[in-house]
Structure formats: C-alpha cells, structure tokens
Protein backbone atom coordinates (compact mmCIF):
# COMPACT_ATOMS: atom_id res chain seq x y z
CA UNK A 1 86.52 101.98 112.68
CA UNK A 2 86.58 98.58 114.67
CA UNK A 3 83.37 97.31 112.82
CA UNK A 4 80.99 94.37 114.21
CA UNK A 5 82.56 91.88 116.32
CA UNK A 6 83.76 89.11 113.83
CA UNK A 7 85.95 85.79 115.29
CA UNK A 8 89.59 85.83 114.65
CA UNK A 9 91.23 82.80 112.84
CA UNK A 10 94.44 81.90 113.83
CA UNK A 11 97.02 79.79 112.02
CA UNK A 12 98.46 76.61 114.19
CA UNK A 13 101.07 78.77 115.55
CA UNK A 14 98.92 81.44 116.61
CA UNK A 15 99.22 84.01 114.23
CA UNK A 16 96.29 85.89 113.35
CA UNK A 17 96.68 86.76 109.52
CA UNK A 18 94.25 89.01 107.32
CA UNK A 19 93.39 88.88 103.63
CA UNK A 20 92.12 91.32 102.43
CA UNK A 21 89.63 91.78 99.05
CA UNK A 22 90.28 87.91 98.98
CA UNK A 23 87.96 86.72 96.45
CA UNK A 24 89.34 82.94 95.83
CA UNK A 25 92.81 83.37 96.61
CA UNK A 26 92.68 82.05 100.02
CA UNK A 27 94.66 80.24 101.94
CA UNK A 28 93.86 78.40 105.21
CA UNK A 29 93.92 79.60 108.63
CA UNK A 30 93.58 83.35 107.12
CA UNK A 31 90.82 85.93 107.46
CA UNK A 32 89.38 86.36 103.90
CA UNK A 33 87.65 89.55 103.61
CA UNK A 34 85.72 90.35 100.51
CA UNK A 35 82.66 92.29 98.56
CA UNK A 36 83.11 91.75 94.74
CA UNK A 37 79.68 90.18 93.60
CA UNK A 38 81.38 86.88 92.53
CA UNK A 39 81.59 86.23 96.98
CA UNK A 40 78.11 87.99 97.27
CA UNK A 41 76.98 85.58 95.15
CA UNK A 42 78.81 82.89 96.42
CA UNK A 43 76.91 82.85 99.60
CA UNK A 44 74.12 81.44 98.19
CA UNK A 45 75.43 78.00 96.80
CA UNK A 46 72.22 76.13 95.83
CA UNK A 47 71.85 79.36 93.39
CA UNK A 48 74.79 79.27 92.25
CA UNK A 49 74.62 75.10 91.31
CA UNK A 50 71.67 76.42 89.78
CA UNK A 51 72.57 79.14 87.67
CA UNK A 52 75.59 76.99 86.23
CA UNK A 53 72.99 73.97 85.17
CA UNK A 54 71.02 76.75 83.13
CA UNK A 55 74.16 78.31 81.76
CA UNK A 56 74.15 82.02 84.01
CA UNK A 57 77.06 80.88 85.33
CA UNK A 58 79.82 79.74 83.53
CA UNK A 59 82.24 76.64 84.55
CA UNK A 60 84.89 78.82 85.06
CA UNK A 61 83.15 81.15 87.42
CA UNK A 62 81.44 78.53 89.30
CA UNK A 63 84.71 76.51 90.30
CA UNK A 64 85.88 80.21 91.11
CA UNK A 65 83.25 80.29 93.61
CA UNK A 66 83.88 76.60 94.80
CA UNK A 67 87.22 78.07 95.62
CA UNK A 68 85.90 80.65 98.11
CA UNK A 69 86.62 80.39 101.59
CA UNK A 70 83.13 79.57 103.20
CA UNK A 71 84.20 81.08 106.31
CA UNK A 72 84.89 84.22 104.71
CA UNK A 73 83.76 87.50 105.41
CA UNK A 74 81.38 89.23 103.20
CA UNK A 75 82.32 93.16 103.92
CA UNK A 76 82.53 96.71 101.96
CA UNK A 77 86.36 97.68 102.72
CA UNK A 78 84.75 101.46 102.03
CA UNK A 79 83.45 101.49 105.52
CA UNK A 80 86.95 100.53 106.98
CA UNK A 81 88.20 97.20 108.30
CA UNK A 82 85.66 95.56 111.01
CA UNK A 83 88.50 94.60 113.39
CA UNK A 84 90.31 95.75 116.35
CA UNK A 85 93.36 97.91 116.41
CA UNK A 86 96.33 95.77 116.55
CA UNK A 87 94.63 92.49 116.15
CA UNK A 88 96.86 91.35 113.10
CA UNK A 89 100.45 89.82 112.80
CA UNK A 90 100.25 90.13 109.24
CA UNK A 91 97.76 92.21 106.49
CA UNK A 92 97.89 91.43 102.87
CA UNK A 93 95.59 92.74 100.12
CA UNK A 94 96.76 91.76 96.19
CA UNK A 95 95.84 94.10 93.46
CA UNK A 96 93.14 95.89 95.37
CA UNK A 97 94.50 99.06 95.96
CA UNK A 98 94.32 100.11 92.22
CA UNK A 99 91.46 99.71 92.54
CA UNK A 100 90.66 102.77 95.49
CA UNK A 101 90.27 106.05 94.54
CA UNK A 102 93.71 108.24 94.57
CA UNK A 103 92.70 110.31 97.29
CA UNK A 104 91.16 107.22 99.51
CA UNK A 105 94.36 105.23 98.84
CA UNK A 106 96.12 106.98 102.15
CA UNK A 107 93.01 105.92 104.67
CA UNK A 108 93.01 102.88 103.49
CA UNK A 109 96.38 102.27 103.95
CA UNK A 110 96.15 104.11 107.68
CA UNK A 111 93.18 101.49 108.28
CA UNK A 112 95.59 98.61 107.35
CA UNK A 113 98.26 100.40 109.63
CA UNK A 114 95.54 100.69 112.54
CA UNK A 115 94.72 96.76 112.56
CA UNK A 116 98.36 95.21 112.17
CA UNK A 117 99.96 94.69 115.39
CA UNK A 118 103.10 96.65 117.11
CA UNK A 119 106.35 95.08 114.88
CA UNK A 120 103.35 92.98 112.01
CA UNK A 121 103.55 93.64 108.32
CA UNK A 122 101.74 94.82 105.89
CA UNK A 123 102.38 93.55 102.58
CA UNK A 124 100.53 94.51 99.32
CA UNK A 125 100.26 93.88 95.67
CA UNK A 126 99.81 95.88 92.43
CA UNK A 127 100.52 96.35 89.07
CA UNK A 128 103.65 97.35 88.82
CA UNK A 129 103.62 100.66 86.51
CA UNK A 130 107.44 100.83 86.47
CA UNK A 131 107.48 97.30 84.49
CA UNK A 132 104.83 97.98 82.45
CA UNK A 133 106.27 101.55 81.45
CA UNK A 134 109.78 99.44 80.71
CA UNK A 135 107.81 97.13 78.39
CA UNK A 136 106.01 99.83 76.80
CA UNK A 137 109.23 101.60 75.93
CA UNK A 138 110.56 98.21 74.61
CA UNK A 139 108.38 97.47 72.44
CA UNK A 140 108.19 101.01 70.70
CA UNK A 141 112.33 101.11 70.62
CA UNK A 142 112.32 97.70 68.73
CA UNK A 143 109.25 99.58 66.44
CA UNK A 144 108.67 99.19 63.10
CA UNK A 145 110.95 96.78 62.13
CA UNK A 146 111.53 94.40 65.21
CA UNK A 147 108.42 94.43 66.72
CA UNK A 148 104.20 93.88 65.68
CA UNK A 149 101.60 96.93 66.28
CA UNK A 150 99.92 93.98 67.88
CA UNK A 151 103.28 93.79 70.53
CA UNK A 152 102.39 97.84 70.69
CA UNK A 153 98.73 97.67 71.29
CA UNK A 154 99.33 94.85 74.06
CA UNK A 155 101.83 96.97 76.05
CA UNK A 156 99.75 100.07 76.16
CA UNK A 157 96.61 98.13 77.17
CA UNK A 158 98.36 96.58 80.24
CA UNK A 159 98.94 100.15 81.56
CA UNK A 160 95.77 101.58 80.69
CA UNK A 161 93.10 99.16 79.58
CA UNK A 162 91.61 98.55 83.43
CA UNK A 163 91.40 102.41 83.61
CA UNK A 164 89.45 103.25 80.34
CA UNK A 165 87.33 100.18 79.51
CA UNK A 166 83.43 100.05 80.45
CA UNK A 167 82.45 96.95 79.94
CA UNK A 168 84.53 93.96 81.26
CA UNK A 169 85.84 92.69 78.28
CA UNK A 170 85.50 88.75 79.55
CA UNK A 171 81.74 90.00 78.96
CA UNK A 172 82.09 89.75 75.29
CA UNK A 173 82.32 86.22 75.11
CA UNK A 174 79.66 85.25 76.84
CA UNK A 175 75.95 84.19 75.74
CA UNK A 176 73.94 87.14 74.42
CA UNK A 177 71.44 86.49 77.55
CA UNK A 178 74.00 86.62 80.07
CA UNK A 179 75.74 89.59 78.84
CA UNK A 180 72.38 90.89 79.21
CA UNK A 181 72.19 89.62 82.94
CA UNK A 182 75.36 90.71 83.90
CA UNK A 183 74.95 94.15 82.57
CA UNK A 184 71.99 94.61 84.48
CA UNK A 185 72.95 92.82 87.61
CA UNK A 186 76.56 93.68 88.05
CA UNK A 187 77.26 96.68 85.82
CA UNK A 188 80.48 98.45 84.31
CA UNK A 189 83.33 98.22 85.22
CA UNK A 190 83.07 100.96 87.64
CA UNK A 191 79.93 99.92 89.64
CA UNK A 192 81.61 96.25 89.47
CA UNK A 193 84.74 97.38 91.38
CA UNK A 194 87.30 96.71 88.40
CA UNK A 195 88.18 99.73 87.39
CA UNK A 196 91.59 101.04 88.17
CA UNK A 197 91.29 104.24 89.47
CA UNK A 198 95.39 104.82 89.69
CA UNK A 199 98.47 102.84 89.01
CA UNK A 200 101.49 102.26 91.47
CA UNK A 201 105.50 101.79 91.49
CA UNK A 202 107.89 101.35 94.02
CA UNK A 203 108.47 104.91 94.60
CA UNK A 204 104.78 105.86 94.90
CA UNK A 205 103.83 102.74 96.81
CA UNK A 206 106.42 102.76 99.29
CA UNK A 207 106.09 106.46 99.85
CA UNK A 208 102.21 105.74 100.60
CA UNK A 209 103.61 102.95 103.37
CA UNK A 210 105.83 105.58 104.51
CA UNK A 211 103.31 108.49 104.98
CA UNK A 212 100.52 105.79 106.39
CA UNK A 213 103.22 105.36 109.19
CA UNK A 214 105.06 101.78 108.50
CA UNK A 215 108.95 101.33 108.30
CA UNK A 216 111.27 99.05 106.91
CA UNK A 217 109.79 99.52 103.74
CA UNK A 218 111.16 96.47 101.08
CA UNK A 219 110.41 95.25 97.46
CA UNK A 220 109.85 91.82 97.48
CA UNK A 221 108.87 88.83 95.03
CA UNK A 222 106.27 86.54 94.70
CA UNK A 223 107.50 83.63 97.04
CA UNK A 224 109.50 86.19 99.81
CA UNK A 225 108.19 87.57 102.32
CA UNK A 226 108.85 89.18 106.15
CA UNK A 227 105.60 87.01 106.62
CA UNK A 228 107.04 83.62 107.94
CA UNK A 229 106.33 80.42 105.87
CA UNK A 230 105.05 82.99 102.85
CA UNK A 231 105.66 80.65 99.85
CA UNK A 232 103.67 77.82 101.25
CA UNK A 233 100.30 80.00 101.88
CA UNK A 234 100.48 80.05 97.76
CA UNK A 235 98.89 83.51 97.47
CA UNK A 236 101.25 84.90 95.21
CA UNK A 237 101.43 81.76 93.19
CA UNK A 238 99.88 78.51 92.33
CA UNK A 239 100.18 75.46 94.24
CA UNK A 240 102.75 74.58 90.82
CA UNK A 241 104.80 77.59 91.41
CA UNK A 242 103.33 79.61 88.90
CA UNK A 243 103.02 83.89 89.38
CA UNK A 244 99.44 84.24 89.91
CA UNK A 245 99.35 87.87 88.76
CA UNK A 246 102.80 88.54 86.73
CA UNK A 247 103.51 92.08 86.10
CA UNK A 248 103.01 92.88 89.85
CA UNK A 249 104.92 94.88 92.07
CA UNK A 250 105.30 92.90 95.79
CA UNK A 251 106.48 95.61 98.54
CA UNK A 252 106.07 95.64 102.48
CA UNK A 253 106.03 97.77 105.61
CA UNK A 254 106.11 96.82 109.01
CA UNK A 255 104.63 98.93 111.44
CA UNK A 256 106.81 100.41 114.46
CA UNK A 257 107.20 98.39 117.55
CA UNK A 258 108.39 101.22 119.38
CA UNK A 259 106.98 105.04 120.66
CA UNK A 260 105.47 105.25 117.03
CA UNK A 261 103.28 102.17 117.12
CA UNK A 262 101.17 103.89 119.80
C-alpha cells in the first residue's frame, strides 16, 4: 500500500528517516507517524488549552501533547504505511509492535521492509520477554525469605499486566468525571490501542526480521545503533541520558542491497 501522497522530511544530510506510532517521542527532521487518541486529539490545540483549564486534561497529558510533532502525521498503521516503496534510509517504531495482533505482526513487518530503502534499517523496540522472564525467576528463587510478595506481584505484572488489564490503570487516579469521559470517549484498553496482544525476545523478534526479509539481524542498546548519529536523535532516551522505556529489547535488520532487495 503506498497510501496518499504525504511530503518527505529529510534530515540536513539528506536522509529521509521514519517514526513510526510516534506519539511524543519525536525527534527533528523525522517523519512522525501516529493514531493513538492523545495525537488525534492533539490536532485540535485550542481544545486541548481548553480542556486542561477545566481539568479534562491533566498537566501531564497536556505537556505530552505540547511535545507532539505538529508536522506529524495523523494515520491508522492498520491500513499499511502511506509511503512509497523504498523511500526510507531508516524505519523505527518503539514498543508498538506488542501491540499488533500475532498473526498481523509479519505484514507489518513486510510493510516496514517494503518502505526502507535497498541497504536502510529497520530498527524496533519491545518489551523484552527474555528480561522480564529472568526477573520473574529471580525474584521467586530469592522467595520467601529474600524477597517481598510485593517484589513477586511486580515481576509478574510487567510480563502480563498490558495483556490482561481493561481499564488503563493511570485511569484510576483521575477525577470521577473524567474517568467517566475517558471511558466513554477513549475506551479499554483494547479499543484504546494499549493492549499487548503478544510479547517478544530476541529469538522471536529477530526470526520475524528474518522471515519479513531483512539481514544482518543485531541486538542493540538504547544509545547504538546502524542508524548514524542514533544517540543524539534521543529516542531511546532522554535528553539526560536516561532509558526512556527500560526493560526493552533494541534489535535491527537491514534490508538487502543486493538481488533480494528487489
């Protein structure tokens, strides 16, 4: 699918780099492509100033939105990715393919592999279900005298909590009227978009990069990268160096630049 005709940003240097389920972890030059409700909504900045002064919107949330790249593009990734094949030098998406349906995981993946150019990379972020197993199994070998139930509960929820829970559990804190709002406006989890729908390690994840045709398939960090000049786009991490998502598994693909890439 090569979807409407939408410009193509380029960094100084001329490299056309793609972003995608972006939200507000942006950085410049990129193309930020997103649908959660939070850029939906962010379209529409008057209402959002508004909804903060009545308390809809919380401060958090609103500075979110502040964050969002204004340029960005508002598009379901369900109906593919609305560029040309081989436009990209580079194609990053950060803990959105958890979020895809098991069985829509591999076209998804041959979408990202139809938009990246000849020798370009794909790299792509998820919890990393081989860490959180080790924890897990930490935690219960240091059970019941070296370690809390609390310790027990937390390392089982961070494997399984995005795939079971309804209601976003941020929800519970807010004001009994918003709560009310959100859960008619945005829904569950599920019609949200934050459910996980499967979890991902190195062996399943790079076998998915292999079968969706890329190469060269590596486990990186959060400030390395094939992608030149990776650490200073500050996707990964803060601007102070922090791990924006810890727990994460970073891995990468490059497509063919040979016979295959045809």
């Amino acid at each position: 699918m090569s979807g409407p005709p939408f410009p193509v940003s380029r960094l100084a240097d001329g490299r056309a780099l793609v972003n995608l389920g972006s939200s507000a972890q942006v950085a410049p030059g990129w193309n930020n492509v997103d649908f959660s409700w939070l850029v939906r909504l962010g379209r529409h900045r008057r209402l959002c100033r508004l909804l903060n002064r009545v308390g809809l919107l919380n401060q958090a949330r609103y500075e979110r939105i502040l964050r969002l790249d204004a340029h960005g593009i508002c598009w379901d990734l369900r109906r593919g990715i609305p560029f040309p094949d081989r436009t990209f030098d580079g194609v990053y998406h950060s803990h959105v393919l958890e979020h895809i349906d098991r069985d829509d995981a591999p076209g998804f993946l041959r979408e990202c592999f139809r938009v990246v150019k000849p020798g370009g990379l794909l790299r792509i972020v998820v919890p990393d279900f081989e860490k959180l197993a080790r924890d897990y199994l930490g935690v219960v070998a240091r059970l019941p005298d070296r370690a809390r139930m609390e310790e027990h509960t937390f390392a089982v929820g961070e494997m399984i909590d995005q795939m079971v829970v309804r209601s976003p559990r941020h929800r519970a804190n807010e004001r009994p009227l918003v709560r009310l709002v959100e859960s008619l406006v945005i829904g569950d989890t599920d019609k949200a978009g934050i459910l996980h729908r499967w979890m991902y390690d190195r062996f399943s994840a790079g076998q998915l990069l292999t079968d969706a045709g890329f190469e060269d398939i590596q486990v990186r960090d959060p400030v390395t990268s094939g992608i030149a000049g990776w650490r200073d786009f500050n996707l990964d991490t803060e601007p102070n160096g922090e791990v924006h998502l810890p727990s994460s598994l970073y891995i990468e693909g490059r497509r063919p630049s040979g016979p295959r890439a045809a």
